[in-house]
N, C-alpha and C. Protein backbone atom coordinates (compact mmCIF):
# COMPACT_ATOMS: atom_id res chain seq x y z
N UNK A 1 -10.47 -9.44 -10.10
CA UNK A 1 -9.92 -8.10 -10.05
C UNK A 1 -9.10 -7.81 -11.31
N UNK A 2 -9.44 -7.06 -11.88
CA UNK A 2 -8.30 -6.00 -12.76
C UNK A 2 -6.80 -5.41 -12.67
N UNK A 3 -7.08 -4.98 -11.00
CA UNK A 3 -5.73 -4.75 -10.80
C UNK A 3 -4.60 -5.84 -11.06
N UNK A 4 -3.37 -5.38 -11.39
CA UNK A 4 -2.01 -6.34 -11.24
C UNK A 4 -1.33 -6.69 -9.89
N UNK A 5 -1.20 -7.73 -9.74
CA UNK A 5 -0.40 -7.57 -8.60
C UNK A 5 -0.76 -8.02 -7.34
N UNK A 6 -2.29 -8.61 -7.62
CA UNK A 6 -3.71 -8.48 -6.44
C UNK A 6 -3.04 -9.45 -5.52
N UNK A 7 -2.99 -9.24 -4.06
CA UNK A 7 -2.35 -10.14 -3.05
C UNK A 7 -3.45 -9.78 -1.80
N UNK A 8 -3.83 -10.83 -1.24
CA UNK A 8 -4.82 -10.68 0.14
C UNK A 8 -3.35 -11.68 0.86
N UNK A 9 -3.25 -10.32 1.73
CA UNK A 9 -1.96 -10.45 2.65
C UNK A 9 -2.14 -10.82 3.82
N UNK A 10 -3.34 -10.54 4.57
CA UNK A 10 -4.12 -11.50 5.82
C UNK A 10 -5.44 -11.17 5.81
N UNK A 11 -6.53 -11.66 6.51
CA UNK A 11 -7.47 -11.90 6.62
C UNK A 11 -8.04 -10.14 6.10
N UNK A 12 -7.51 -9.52 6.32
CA UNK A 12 -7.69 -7.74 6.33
C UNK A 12 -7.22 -6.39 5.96
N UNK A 13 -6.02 -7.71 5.13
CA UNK A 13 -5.61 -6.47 3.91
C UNK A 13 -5.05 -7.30 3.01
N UNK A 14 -5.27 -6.05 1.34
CA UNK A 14 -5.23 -6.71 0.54
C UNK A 14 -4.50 -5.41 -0.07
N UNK A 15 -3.24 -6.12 -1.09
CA UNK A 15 -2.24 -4.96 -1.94
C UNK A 15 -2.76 -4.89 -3.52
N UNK A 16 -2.43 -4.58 -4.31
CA UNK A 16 -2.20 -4.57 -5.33
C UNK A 16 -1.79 -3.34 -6.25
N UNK A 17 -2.17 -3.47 -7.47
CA UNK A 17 -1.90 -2.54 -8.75
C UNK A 17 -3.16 -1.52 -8.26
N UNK A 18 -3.16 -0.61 -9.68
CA UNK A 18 -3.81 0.74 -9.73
C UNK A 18 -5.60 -0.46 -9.98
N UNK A 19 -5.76 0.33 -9.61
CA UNK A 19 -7.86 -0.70 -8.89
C UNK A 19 -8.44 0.31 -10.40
N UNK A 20 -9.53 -0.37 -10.90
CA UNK A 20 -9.81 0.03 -11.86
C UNK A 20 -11.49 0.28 -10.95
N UNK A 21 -12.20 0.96 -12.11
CA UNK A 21 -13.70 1.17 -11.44
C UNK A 21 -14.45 0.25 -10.81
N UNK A 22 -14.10 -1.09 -12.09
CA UNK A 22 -14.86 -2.30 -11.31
C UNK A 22 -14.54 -2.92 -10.12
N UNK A 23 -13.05 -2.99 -9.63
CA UNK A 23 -12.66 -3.17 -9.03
C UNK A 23 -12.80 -2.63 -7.78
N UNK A 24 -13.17 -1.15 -7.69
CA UNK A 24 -13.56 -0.11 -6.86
C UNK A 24 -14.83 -1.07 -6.15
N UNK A 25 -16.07 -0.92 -7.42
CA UNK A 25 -17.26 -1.74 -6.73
C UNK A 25 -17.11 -3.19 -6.18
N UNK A 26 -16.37 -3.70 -6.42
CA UNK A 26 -16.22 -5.13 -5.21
C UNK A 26 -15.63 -5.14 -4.50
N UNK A 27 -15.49 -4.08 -3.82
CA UNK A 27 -14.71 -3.72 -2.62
C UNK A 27 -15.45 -3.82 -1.99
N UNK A 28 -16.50 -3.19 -1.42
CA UNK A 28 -17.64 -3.55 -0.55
C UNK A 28 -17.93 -5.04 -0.26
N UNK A 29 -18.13 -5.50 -0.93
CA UNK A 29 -18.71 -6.75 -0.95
C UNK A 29 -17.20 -7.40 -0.27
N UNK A 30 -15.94 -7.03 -0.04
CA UNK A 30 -15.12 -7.75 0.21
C UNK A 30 -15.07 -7.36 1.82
N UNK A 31 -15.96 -6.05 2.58
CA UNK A 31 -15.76 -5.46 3.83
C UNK A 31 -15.08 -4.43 3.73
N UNK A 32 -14.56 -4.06 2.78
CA UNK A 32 -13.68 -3.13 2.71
C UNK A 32 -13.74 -1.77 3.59
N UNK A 33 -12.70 -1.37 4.49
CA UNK A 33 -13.50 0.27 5.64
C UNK A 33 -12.53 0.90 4.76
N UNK A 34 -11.11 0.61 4.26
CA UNK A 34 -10.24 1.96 3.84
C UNK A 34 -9.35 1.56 2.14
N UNK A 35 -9.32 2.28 1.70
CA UNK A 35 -8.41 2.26 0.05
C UNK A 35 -7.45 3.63 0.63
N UNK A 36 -6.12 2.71 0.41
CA UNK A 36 -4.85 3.44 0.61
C UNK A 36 -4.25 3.43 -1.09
N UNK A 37 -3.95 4.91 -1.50
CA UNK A 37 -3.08 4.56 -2.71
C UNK A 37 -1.63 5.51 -2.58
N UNK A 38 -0.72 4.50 -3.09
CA UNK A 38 0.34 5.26 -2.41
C UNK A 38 1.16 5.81 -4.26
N UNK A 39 0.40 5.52 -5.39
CA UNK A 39 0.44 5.83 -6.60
C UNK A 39 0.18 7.41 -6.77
N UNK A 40 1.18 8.01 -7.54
CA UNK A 40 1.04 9.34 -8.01
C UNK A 40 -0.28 9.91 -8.98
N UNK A 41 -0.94 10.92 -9.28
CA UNK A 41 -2.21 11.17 -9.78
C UNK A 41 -1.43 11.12 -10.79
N UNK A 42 -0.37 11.20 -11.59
CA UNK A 42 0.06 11.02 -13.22
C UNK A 42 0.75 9.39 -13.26
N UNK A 43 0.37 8.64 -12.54
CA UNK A 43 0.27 7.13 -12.51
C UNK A 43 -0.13 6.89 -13.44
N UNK A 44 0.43 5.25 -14.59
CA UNK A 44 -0.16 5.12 -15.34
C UNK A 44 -1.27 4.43 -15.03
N UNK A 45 -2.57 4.62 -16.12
CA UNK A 45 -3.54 4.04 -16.00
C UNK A 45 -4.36 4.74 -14.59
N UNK A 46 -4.20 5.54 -14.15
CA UNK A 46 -4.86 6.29 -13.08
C UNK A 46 -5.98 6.30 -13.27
N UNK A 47 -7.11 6.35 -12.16
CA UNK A 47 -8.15 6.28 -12.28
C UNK A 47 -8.61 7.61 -11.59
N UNK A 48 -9.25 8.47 -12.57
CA UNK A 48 -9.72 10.04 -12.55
C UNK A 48 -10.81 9.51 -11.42
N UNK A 49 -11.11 10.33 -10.50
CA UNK A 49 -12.12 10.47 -9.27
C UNK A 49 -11.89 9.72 -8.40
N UNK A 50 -10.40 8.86 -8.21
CA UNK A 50 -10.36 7.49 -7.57
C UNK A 50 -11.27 7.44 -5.81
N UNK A 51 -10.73 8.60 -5.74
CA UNK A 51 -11.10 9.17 -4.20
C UNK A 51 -13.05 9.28 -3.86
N UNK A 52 -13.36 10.00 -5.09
CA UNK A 52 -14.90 9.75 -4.97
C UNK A 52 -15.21 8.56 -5.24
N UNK A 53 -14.65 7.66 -5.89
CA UNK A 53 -15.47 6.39 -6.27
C UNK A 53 -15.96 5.60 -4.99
N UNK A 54 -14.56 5.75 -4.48
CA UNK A 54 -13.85 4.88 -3.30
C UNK A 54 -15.23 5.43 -2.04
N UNK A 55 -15.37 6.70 -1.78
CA UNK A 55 -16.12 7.31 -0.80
C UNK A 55 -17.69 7.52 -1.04
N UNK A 56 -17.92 7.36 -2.12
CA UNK A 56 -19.43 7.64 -3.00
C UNK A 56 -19.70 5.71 -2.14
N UNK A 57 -18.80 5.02 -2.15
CA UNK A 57 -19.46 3.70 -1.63
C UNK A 57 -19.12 3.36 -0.25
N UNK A 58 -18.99 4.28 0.55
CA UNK A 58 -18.64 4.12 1.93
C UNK A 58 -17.62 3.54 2.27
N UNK A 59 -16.28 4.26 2.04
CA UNK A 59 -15.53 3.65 2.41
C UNK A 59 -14.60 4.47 2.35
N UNK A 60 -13.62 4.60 3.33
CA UNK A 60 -12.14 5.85 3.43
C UNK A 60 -11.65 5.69 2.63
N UNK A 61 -10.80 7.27 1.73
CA UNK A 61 -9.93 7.18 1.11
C UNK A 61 -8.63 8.10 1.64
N UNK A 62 -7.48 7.07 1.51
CA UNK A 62 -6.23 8.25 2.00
C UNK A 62 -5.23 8.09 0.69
N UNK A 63 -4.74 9.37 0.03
CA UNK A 63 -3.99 8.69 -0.96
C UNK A 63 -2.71 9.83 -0.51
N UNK A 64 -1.67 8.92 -0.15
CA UNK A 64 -0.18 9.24 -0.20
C UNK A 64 0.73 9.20 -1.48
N UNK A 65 0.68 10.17 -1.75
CA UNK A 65 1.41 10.28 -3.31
C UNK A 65 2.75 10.00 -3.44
N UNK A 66 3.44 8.70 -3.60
CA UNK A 66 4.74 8.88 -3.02
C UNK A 66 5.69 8.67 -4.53
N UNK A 67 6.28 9.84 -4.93
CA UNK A 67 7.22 9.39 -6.02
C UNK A 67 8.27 8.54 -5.96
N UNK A 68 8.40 7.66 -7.19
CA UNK A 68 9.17 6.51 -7.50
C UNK A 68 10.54 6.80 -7.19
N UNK A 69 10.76 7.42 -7.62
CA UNK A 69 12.27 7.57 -7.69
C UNK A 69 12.71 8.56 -6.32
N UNK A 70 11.78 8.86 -5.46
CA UNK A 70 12.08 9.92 -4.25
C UNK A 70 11.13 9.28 -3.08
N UNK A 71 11.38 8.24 -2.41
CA UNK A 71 10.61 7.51 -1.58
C UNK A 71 10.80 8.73 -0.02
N UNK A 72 9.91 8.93 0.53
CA UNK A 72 10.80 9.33 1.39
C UNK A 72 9.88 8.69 3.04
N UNK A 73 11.35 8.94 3.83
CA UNK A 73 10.56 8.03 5.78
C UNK A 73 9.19 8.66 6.15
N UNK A 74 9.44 10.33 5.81
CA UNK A 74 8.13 10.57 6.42
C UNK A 74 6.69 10.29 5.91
N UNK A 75 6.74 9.61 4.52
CA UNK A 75 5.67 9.16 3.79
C UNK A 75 5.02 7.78 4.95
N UNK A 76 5.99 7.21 5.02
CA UNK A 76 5.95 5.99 5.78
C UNK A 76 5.43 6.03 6.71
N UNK A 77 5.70 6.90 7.71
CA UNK A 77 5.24 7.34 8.59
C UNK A 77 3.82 7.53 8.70
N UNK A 78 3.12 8.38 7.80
CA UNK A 78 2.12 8.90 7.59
C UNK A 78 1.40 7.52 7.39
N UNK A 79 1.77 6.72 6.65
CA UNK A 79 1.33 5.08 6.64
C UNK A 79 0.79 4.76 7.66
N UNK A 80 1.99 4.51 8.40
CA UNK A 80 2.30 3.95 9.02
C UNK A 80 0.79 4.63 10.05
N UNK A 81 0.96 5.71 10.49
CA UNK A 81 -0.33 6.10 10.96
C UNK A 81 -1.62 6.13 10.90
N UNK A 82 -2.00 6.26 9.42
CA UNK A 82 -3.62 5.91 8.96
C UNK A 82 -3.34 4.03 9.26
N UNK A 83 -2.80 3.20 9.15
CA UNK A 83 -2.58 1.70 9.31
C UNK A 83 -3.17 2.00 10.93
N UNK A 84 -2.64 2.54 11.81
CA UNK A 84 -2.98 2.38 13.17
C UNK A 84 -3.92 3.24 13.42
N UNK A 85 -4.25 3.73 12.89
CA UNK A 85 -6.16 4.89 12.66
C UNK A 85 -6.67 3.68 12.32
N UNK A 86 -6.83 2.75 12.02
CA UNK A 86 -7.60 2.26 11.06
C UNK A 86 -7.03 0.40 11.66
N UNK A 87 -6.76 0.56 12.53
CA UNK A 87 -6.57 -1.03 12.99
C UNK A 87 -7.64 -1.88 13.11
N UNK A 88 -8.10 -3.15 13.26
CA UNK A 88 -9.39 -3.57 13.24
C UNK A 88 -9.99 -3.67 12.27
N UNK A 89 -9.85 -3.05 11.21
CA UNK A 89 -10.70 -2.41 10.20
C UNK A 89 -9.78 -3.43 8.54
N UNK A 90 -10.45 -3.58 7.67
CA UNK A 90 -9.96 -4.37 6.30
C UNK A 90 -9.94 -2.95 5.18
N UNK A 91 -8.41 -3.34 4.83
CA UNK A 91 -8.03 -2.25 4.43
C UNK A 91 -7.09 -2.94 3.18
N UNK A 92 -7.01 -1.87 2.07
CA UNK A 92 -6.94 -2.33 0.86
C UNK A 92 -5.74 -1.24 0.35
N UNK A 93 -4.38 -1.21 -0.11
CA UNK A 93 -3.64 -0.90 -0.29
C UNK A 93 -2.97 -0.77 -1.77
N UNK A 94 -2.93 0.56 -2.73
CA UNK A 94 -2.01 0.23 -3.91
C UNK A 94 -1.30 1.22 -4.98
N UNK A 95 -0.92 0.72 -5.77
CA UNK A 95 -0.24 2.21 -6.06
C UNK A 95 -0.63 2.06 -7.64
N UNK A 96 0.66 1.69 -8.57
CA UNK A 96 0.57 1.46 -9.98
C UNK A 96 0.63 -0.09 -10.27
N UNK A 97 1.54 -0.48 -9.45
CA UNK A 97 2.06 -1.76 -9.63
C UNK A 97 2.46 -2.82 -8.89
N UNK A 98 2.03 -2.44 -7.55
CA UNK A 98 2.12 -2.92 -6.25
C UNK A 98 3.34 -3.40 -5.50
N UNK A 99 4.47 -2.33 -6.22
CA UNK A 99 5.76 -2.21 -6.11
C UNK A 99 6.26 -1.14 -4.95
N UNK A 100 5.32 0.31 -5.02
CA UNK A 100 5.93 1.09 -3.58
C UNK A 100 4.80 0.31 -2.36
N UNK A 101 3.67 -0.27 -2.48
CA UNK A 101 3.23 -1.00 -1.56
C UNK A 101 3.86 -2.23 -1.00
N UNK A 102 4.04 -3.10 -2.01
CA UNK A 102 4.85 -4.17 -1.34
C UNK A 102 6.42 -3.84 -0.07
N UNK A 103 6.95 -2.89 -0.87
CA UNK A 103 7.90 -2.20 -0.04
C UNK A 103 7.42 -1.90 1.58
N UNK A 104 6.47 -0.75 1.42
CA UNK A 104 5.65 -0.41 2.49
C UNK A 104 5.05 -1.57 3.40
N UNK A 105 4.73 -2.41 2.82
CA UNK A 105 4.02 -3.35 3.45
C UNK A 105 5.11 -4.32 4.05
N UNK A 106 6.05 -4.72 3.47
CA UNK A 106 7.42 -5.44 3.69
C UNK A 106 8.41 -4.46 5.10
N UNK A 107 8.14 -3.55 4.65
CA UNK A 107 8.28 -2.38 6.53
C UNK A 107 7.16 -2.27 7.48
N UNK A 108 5.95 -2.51 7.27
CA UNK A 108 5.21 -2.29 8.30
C UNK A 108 4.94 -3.70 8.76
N UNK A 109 5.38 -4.89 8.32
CA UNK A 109 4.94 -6.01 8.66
C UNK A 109 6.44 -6.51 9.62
N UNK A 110 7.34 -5.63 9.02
CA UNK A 110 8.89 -5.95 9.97
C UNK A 110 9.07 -5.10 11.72
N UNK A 111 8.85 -3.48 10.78
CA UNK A 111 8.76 -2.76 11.97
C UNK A 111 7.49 -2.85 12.77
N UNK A 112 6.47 -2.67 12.73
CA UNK A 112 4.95 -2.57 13.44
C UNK A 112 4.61 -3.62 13.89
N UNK A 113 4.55 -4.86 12.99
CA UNK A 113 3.98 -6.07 13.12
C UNK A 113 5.47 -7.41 13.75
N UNK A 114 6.69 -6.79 13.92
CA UNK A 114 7.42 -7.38 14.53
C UNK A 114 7.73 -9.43 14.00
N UNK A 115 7.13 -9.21 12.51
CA UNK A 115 7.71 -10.05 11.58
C UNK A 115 9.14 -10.52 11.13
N UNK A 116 8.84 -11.80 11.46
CA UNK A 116 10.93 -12.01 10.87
C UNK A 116 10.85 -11.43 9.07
N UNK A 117 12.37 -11.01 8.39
CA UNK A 117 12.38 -10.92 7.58
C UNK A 117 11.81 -11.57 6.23
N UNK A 118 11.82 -12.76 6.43
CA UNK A 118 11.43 -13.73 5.11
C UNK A 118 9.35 -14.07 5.19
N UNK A 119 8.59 -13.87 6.22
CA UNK A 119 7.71 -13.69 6.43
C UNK A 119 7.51 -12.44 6.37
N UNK A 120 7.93 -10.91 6.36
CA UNK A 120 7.72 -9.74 6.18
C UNK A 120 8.04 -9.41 4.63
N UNK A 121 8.90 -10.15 3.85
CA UNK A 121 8.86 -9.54 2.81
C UNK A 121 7.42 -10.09 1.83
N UNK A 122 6.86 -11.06 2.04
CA UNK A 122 5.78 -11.13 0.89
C UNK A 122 5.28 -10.28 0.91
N UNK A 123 4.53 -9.66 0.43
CA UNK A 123 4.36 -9.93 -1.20
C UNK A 123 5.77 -9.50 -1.79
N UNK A 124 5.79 -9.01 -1.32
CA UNK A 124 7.43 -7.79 -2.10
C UNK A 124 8.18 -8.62 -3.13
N UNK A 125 8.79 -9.88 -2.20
CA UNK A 125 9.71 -11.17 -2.78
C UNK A 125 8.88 -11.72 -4.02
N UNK A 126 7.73 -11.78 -4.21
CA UNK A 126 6.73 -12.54 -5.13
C UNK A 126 6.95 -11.31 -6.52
N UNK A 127 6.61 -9.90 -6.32
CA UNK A 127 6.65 -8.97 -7.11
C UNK A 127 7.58 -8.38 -7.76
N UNK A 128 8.93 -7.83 -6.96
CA UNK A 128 10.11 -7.46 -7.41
C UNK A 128 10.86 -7.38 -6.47
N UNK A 129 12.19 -7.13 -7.35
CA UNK A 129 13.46 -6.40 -6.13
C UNK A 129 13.73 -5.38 -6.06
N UNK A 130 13.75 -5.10 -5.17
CA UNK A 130 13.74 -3.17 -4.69
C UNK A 130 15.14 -2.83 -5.21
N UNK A 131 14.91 -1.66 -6.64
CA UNK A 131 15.97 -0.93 -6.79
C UNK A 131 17.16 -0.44 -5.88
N UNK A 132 18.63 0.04 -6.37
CA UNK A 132 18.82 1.08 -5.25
C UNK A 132 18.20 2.38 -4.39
N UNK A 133 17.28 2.82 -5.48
CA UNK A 133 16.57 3.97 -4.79
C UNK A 133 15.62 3.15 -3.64
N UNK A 134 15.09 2.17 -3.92
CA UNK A 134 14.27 1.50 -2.72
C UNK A 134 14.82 0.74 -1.58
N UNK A 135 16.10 0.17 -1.90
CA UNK A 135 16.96 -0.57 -1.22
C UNK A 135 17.48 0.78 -0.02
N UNK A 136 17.46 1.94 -0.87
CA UNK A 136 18.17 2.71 0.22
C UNK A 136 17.18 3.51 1.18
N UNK A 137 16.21 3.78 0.82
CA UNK A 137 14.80 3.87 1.40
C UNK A 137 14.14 2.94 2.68
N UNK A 138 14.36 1.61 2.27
CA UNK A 138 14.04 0.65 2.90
C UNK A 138 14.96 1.13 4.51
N UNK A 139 16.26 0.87 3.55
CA UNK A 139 17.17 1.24 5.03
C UNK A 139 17.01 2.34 5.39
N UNK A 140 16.80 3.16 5.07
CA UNK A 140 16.83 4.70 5.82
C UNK A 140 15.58 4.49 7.06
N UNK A 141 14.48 3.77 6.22
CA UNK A 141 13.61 3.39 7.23
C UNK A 141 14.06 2.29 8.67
N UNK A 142 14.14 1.35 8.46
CA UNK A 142 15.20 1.01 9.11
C UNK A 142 15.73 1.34 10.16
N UNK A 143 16.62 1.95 9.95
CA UNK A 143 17.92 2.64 10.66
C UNK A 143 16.51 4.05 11.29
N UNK A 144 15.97 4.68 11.18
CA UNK A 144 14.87 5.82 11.81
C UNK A 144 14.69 5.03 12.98
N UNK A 145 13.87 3.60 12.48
CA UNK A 145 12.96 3.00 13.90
C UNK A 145 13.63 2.31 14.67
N UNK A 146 14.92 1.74 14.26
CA UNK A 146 16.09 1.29 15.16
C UNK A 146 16.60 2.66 16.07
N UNK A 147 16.54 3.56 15.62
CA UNK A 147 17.31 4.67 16.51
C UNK A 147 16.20 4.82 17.78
């Protein structure tokens, strides 16, 4: 793979960086049913048509545009929902840098998947440390599904 960041997180999903074309085509071959990108369309290195590539080879595309610096719960949410549309199913997750995914994925593996902390943060822990803007995000999330 091309992408940065590439992590197969269990048997049925896999995170990484911005997926390049080639990368697009061995998706299939990996089972792939869904490509989640949670990367902005002025992402660097963006890949123009990402959505047709992804669907021209049978396979869902949902892309949640979530800005860096403005994370927000109800994005998560929306995640959090195509994840449970789409349960059963091998699903492939990423943004630019596999930095707002790891995040995402480090919450849906705590809240949804009822993971202790230090088993919920991989990939996240492997990739980076969540800024304050993400640190406070994280918690806002958090503190929503605790209420």
């Amino acid at each position: 793979m091309d992408a940065v960041n590439t992590v197969q997180v269990f048997d049925w999903l896999w995170t990484s960086g911005q997926l390049s074309e080639a990368d697009i085509q061995q998706l299939p071959g990996l089972g792939i049913d869904l490509v989640i990108n949670l990367a902005l369309p002025t992402s660097p290195n963006v890949l123009e048509k990402e959505g047709s590539l992804v669907t021209g080879l049978g396979m869902a595309y949902v892309h949640i545009p979530v800005v860096w610096e403005q994370p927000r719960v109800e994005q998560f949410e929306q995640f959090v929902g195509v994840m449970r549309a789409f349960k059963g199913k091998r699903i492939w997750v990423h943004c630019a840098k596999n930095m707002r995914v790891s995040a995402f994925i480090t919450l849906y593996r705590r809240l949804v998947l009822g993971e202790g902390e230090e088993e919920a943060s991989y990939p996240m822990n492997t990739i980076w440390k969540p800024d304050d803007t993400w640190k406070q995000f994280m918690d806002d999330v958090y503190r929503k599904y605790a209420a």
